[in-house]
C-alpha atoms as a PDB file:
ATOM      1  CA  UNK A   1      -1.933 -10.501  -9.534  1.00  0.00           C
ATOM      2  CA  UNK A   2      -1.809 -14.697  -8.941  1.00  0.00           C
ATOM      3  CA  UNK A   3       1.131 -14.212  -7.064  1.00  0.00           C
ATOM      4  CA  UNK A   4      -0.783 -12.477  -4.047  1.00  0.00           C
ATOM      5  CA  UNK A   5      -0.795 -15.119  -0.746  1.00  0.00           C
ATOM      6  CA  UNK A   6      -4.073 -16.249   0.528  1.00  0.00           C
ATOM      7  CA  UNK A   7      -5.094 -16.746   3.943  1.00  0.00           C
ATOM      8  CA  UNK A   8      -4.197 -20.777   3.860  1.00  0.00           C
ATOM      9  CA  UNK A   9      -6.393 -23.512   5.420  1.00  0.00           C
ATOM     10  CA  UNK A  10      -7.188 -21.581   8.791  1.00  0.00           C
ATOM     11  CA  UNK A  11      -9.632 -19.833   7.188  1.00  0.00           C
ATOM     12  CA  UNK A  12     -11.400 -23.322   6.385  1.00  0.00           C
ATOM     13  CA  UNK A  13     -10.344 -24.793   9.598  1.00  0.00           C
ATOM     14  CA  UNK A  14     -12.571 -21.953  10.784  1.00  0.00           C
ATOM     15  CA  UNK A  15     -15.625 -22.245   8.587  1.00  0.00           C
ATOM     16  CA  UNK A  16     -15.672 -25.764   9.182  1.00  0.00           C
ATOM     17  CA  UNK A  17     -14.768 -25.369  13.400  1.00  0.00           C
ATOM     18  CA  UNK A  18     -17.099 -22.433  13.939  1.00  0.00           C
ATOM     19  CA  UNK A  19     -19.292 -21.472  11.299  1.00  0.00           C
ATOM     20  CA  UNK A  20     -20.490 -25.241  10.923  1.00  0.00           C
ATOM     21  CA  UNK A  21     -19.601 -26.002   7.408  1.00  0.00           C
ATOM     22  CA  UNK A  22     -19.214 -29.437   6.836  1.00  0.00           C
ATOM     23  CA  UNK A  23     -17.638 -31.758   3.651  1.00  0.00           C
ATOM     24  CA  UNK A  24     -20.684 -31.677   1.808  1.00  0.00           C
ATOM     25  CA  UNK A  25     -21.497 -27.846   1.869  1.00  0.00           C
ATOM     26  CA  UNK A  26     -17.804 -26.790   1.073  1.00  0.00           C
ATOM     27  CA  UNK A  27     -17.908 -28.995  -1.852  1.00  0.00           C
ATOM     28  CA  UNK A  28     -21.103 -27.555  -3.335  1.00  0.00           C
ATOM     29  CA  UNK A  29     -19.239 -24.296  -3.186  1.00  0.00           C
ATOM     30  CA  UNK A  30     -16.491 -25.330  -5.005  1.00  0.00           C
ATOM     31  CA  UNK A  31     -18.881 -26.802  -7.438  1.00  0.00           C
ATOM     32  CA  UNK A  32     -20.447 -23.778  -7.754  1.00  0.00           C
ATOM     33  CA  UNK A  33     -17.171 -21.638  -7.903  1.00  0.00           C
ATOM     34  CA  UNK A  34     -15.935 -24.079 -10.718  1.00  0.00           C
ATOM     35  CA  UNK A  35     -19.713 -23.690 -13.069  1.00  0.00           C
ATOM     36  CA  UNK A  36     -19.527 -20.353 -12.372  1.00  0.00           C
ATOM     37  CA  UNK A  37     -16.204 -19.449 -13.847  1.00  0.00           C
ATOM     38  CA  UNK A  38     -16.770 -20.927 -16.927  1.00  0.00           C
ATOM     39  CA  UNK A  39     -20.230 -18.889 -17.346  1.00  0.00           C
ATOM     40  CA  UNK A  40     -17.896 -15.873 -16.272  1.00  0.00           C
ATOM     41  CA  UNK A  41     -15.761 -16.352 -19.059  1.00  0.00           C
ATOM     42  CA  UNK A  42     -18.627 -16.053 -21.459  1.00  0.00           C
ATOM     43  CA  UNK A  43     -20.480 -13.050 -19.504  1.00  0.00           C
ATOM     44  CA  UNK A  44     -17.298 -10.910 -19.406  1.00  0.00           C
ATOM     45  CA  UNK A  45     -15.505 -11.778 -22.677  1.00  0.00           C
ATOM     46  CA  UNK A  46     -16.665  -8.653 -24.241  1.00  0.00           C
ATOM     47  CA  UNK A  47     -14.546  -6.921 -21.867  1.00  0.00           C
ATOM     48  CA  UNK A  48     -11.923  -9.052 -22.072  1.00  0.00           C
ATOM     49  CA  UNK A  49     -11.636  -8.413 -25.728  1.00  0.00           C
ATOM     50  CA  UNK A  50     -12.206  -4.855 -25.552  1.00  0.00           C
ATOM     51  CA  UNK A  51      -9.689  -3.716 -22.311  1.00  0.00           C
ATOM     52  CA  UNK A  52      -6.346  -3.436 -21.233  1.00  0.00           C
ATOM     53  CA  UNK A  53      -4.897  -6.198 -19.517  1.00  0.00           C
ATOM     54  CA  UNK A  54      -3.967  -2.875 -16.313  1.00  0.00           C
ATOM     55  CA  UNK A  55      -7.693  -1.897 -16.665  1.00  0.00           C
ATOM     56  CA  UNK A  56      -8.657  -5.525 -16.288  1.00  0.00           C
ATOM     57  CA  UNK A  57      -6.621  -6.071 -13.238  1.00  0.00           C
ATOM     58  CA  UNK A  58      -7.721  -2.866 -11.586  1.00  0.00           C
ATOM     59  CA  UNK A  59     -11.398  -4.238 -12.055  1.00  0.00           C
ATOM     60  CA  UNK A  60     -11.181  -7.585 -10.566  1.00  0.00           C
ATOM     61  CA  UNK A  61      -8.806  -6.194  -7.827  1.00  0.00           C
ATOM     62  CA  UNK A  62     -11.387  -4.088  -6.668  1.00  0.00           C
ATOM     63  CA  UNK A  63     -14.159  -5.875  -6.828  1.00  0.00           C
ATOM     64  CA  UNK A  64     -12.570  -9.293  -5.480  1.00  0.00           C
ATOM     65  CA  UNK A  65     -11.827  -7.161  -2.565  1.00  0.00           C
ATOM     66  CA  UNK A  66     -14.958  -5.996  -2.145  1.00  0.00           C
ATOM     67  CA  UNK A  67     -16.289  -9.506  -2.269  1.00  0.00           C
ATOM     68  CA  UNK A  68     -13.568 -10.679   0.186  1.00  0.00           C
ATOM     69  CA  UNK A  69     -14.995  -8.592   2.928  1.00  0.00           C
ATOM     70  CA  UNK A  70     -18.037 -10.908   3.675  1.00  0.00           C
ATOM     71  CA  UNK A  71     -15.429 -13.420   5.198  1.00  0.00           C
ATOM     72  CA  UNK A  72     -13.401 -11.100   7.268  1.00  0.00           C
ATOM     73  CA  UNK A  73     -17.116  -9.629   8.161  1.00  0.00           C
ATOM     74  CA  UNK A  74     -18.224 -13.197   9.471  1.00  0.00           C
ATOM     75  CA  UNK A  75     -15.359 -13.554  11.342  1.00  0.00           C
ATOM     76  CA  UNK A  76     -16.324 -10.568  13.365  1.00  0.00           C
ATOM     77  CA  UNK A  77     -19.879 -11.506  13.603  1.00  0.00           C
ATOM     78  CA  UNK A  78     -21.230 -10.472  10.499  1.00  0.00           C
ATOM     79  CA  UNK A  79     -23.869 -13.240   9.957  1.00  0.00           C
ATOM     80  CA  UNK A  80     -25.264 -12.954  13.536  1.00  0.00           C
ATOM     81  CA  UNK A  81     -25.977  -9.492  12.748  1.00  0.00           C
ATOM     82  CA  UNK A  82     -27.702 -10.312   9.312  1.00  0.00           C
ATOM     83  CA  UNK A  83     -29.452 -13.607  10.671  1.00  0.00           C
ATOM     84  CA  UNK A  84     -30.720 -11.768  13.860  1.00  0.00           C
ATOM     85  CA  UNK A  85     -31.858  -9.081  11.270  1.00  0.00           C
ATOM     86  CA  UNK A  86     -33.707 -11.561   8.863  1.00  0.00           C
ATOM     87  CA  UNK A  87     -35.113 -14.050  11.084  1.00  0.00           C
ATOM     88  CA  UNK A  88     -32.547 -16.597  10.286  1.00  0.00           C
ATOM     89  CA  UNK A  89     -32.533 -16.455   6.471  1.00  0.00           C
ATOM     90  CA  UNK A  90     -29.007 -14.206   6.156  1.00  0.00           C
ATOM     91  CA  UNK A  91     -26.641 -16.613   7.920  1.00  0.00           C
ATOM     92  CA  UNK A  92     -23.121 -17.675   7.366  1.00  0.00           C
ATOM     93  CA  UNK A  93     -24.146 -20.547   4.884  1.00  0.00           C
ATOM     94  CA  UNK A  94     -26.617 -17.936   2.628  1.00  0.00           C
ATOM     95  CA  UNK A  95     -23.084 -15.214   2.866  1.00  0.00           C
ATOM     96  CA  UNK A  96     -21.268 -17.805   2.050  1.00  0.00           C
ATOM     97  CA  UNK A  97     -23.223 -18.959  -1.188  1.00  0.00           C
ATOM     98  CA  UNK A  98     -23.672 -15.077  -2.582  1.00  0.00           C
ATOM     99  CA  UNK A  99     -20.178 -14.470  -2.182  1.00  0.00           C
ATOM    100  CA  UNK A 100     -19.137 -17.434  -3.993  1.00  0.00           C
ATOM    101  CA  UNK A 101     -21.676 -17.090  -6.899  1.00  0.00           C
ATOM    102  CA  UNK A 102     -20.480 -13.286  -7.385  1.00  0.00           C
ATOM    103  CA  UNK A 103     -17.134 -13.609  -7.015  1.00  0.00           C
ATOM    104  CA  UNK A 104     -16.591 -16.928  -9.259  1.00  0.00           C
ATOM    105  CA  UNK A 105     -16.908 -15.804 -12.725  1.00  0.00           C
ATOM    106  CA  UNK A 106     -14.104 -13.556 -12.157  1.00  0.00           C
ATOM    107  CA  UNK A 107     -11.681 -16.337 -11.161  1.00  0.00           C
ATOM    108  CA  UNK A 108      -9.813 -17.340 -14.350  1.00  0.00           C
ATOM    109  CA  UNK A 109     -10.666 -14.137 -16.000  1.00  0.00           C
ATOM    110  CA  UNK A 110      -7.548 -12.507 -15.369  1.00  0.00           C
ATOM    111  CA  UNK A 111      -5.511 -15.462 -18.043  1.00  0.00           C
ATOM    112  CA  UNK A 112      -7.771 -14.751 -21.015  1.00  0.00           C
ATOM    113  CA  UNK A 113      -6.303 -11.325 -22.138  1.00  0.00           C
ATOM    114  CA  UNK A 114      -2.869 -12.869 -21.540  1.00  0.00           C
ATOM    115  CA  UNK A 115      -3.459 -15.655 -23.788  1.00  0.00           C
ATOM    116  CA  UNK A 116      -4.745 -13.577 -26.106  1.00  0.00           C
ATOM    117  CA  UNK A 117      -2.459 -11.158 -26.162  1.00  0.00           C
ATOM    118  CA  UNK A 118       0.293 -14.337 -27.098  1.00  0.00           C
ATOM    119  CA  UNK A 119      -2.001 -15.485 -29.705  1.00  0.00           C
ATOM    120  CA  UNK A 120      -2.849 -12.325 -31.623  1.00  0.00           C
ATOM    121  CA  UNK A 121       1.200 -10.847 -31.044  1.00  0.00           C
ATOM    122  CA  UNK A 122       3.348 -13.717 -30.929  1.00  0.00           C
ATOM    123  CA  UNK A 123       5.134 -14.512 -34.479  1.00  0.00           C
ATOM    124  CA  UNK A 124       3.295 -17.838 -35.780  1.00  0.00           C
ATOM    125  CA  UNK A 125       6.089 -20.221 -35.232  1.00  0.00           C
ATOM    126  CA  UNK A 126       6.912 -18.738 -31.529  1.00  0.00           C
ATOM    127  CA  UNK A 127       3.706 -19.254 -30.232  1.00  0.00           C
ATOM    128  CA  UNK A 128       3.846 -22.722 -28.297  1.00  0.00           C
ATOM    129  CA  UNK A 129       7.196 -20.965 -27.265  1.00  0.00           C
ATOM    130  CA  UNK A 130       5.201 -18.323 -25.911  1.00  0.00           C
ATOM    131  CA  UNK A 131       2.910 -19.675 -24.540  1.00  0.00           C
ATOM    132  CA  UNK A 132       4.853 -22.104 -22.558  1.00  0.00           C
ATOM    133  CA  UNK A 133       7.072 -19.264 -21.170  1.00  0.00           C
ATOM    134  CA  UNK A 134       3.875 -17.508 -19.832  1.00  0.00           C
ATOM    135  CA  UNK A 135       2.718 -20.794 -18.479  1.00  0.00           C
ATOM    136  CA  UNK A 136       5.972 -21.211 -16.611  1.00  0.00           C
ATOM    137  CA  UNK A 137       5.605 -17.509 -15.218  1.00  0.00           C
ATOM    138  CA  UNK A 138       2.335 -18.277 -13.677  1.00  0.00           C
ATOM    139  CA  UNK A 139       3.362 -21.031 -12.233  1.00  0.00           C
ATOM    140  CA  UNK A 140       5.887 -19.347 -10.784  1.00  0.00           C
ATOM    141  CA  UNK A 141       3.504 -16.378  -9.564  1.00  0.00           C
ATOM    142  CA  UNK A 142       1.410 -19.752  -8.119  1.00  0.00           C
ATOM    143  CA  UNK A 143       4.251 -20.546  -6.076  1.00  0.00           C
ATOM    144  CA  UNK A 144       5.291 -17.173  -4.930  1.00  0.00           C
ATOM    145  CA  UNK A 145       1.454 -16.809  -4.266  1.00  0.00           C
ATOM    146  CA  UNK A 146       2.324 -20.435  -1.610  1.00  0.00           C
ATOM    147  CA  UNK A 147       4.904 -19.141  -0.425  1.00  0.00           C
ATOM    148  CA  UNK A 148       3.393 -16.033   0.743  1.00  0.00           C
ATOM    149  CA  UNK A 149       0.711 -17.722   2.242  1.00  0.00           C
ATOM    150  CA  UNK A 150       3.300 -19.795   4.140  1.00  0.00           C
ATOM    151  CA  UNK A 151       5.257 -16.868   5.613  1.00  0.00           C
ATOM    152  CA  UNK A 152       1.624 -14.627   6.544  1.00  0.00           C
ATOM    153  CA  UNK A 153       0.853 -18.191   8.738  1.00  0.00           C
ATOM    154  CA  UNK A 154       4.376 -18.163  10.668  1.00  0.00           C
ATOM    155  CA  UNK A 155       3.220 -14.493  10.987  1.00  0.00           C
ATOM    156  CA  UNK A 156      -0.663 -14.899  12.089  1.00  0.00           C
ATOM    157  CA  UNK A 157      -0.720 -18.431  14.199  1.00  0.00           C
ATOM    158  CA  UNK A 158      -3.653 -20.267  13.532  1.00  0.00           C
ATOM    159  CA  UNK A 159      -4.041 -23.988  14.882  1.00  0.00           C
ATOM    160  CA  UNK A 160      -7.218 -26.606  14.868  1.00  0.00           C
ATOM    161  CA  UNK A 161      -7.477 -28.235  17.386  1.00  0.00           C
ATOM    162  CA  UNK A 162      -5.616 -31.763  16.994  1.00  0.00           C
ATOM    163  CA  UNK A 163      -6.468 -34.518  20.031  1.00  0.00           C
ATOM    164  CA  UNK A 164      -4.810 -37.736  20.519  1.00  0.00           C
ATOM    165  CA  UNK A 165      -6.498 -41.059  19.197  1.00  0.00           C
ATOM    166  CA  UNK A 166      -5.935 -42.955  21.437  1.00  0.00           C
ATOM    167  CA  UNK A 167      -6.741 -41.309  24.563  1.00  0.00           C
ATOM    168  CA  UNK A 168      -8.899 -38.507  22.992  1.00  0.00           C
ATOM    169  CA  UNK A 169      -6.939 -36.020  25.142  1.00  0.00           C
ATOM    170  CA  UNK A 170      -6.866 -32.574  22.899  1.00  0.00           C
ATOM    171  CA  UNK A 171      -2.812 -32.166  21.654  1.00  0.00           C
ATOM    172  CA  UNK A 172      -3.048 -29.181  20.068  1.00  0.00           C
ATOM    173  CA  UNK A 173      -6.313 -26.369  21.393  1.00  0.00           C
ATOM    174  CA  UNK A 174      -7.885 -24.014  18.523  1.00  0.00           C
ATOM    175  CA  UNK A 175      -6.673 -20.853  18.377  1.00  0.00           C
ATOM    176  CA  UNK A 176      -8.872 -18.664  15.637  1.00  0.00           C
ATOM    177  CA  UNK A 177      -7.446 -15.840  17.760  1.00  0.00           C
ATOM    178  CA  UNK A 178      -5.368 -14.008  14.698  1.00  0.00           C
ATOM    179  CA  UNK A 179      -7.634 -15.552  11.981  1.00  0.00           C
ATOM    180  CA  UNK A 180      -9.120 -11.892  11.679  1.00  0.00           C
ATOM    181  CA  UNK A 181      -5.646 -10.132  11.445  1.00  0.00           C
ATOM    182  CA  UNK A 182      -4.768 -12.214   8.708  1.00  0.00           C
ATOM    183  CA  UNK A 183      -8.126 -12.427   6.978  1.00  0.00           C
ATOM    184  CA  UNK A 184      -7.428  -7.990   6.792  1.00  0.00           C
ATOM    185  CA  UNK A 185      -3.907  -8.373   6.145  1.00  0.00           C
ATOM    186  CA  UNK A 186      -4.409 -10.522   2.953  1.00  0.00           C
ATOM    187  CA  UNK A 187      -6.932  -8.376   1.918  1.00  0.00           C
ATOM    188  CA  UNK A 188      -5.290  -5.143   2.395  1.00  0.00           C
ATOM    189  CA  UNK A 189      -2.634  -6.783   0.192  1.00  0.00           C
ATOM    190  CA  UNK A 190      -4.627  -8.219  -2.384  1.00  0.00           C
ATOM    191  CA  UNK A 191      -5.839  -4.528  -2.493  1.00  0.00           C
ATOM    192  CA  UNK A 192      -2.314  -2.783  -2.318  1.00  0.00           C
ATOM    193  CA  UNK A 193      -0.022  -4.786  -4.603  1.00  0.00           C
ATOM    194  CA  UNK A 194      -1.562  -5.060  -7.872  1.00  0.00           C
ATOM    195  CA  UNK A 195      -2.384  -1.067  -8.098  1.00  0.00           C
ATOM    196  CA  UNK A 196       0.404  -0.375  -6.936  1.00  0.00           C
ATOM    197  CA  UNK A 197       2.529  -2.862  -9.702  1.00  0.00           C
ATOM    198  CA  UNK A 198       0.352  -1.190 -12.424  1.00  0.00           C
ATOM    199  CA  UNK A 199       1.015   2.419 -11.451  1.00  0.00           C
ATOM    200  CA  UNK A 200       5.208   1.267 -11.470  1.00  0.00           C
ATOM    201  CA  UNK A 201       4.653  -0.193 -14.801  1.00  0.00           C
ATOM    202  CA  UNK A 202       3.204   3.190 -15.872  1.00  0.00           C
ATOM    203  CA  UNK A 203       5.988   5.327 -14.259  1.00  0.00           C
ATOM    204  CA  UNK A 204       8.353   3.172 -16.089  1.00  0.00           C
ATOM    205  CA  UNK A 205       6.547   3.731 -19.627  1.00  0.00           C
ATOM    206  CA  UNK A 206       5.571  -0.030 -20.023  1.00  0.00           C
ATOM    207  CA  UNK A 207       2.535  -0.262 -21.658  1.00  0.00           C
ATOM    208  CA  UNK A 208      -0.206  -3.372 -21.341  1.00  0.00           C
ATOM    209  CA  UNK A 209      -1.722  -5.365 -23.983  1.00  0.00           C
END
C-alpha cells in the first residue's frame, strides 16, 4: 500500500504554473494535511482497533481514490465547471482545501494496525526487534513507492518551464501535456494494486492481523 508511486512534482509544477497556487497556499495545505492526520488518528481508531489490517486497506484504497479524482478532475477543467456553476465560490483553491481536509486523516492510518499488531503479537523481548524490521520494510515500500514515481515520469514527460538568468530567454517550455495521463495512471494503480495484493494473499491462505 506505501509502496504505490505518486505522480512526482509535475503535479505541483502544475498547481503552482496553472492553477495559481503560490508558496503560501501550498503550505497551509500541508499544514492542514499534517493537523488533520493526527485528529484522523483519533476519529478512526475505533476502527483501527476493531478491523483487519485487508479490510483497512480496502477502505482507504477506495476512498483515497475517490478523493484523488478532484485533481485529475481539475486538470480537465473541473473547477471552471464548478466556479462557473457557483459564481466563483467552487474554484481550484476551495477543491483543493476539501480534498485535503477529507482525505488527511486517513494518511498515517494505514501504520497503526501494523504497530499494533507487533505490540500485542510480538514475544516481549522481540519487540524493538520487530518493530525495527517493520520499520525497515516501510522504508523500503517508501523507496519502491520513489522509484515508481521516477520510472511513471520517464514514462509521462512533464517539464516547467526553466529560462536562462541571464538573458531571460525560456531553456526549457512547459509541457503539462501528459500531466492528465499520469494523474489516471497513478490512480488507476493506486486503485488496482492493493486489491489486487489482498485478494493473492487470500488465494494463498495468508491471513491479516
Amino acid at each position: 500500500f506505501r509502496a504505490l508511486p505518486g505522480p512526482g512534482a509535475g503535479s505541483t509544477w502544475w498547481m503552482i504554473d496553472e492553477l495559481g497556487f503560490d508558496q503560501s497556499f501550498l503550505a497551509k495545505l500541508s499544514l492542514i494535511g499534517a493537523t488533520l492526520t493526527l485528529a484522523g488518528l483519533f476519529l478512526f481508531r475505533r476502527m483501527m482497533a476493531e478491523r483487519s489490517i485487508a479490510w483497512i486497506v480496502v477502505f482507504l484504497t477506495v476512498v483515497g481514490t475517490t478523493l484523488a479524482l478532484p485533481i485529475v478532475g481539475m486538470y480537465y477543467g473541473l473547477h471552471e465547471w464548478t466556479a462557473a456553476l457557483t459564481g466563483g465560490v467552487v474554484d481550484a483553491r476551495f477543491i483543493a482545501l476539501v480534498d485535503t481536509a477529507l482525505e488527511s486523516p486517513l494518511g498515517q492510518i494505514a501504520m497503526v494496525p501494523m504497530l499494533a499488531w507487533i505490540a500485542n503479537s510480538a514475544p516481549a523481548h522481540l519487540k524493538a526487534t520487530f518493530f525495527a524490521v517493520m520499520a525497515s520494510f516501510t522504508n523500503l515500500a517508501l523507496s519502491a513507492s520513489q522509484l515508481g514515481t521516477k520510472y511513471l515520469n520517464q514514462v509521462f514527460l512533464v517539464s516547467r518551464q526553466v529560462t536562462d538568468p541571464a538573458t531571460g530567454a525560456v531553456v526549457t517550455p512547459a509541457d503539462y501535456g501528459e500531466l492528465g495521463t499520469l494523474l489516471v495512471t497513478v490512480t488507476v494503480i493506486g486503485l488496482v494494486l492493493p486489491l489486487v495484493a489482498i485478494l493473492l494473499t487470500r488465494a494463498a491462505g495468508l491471513r491479516s492481523a
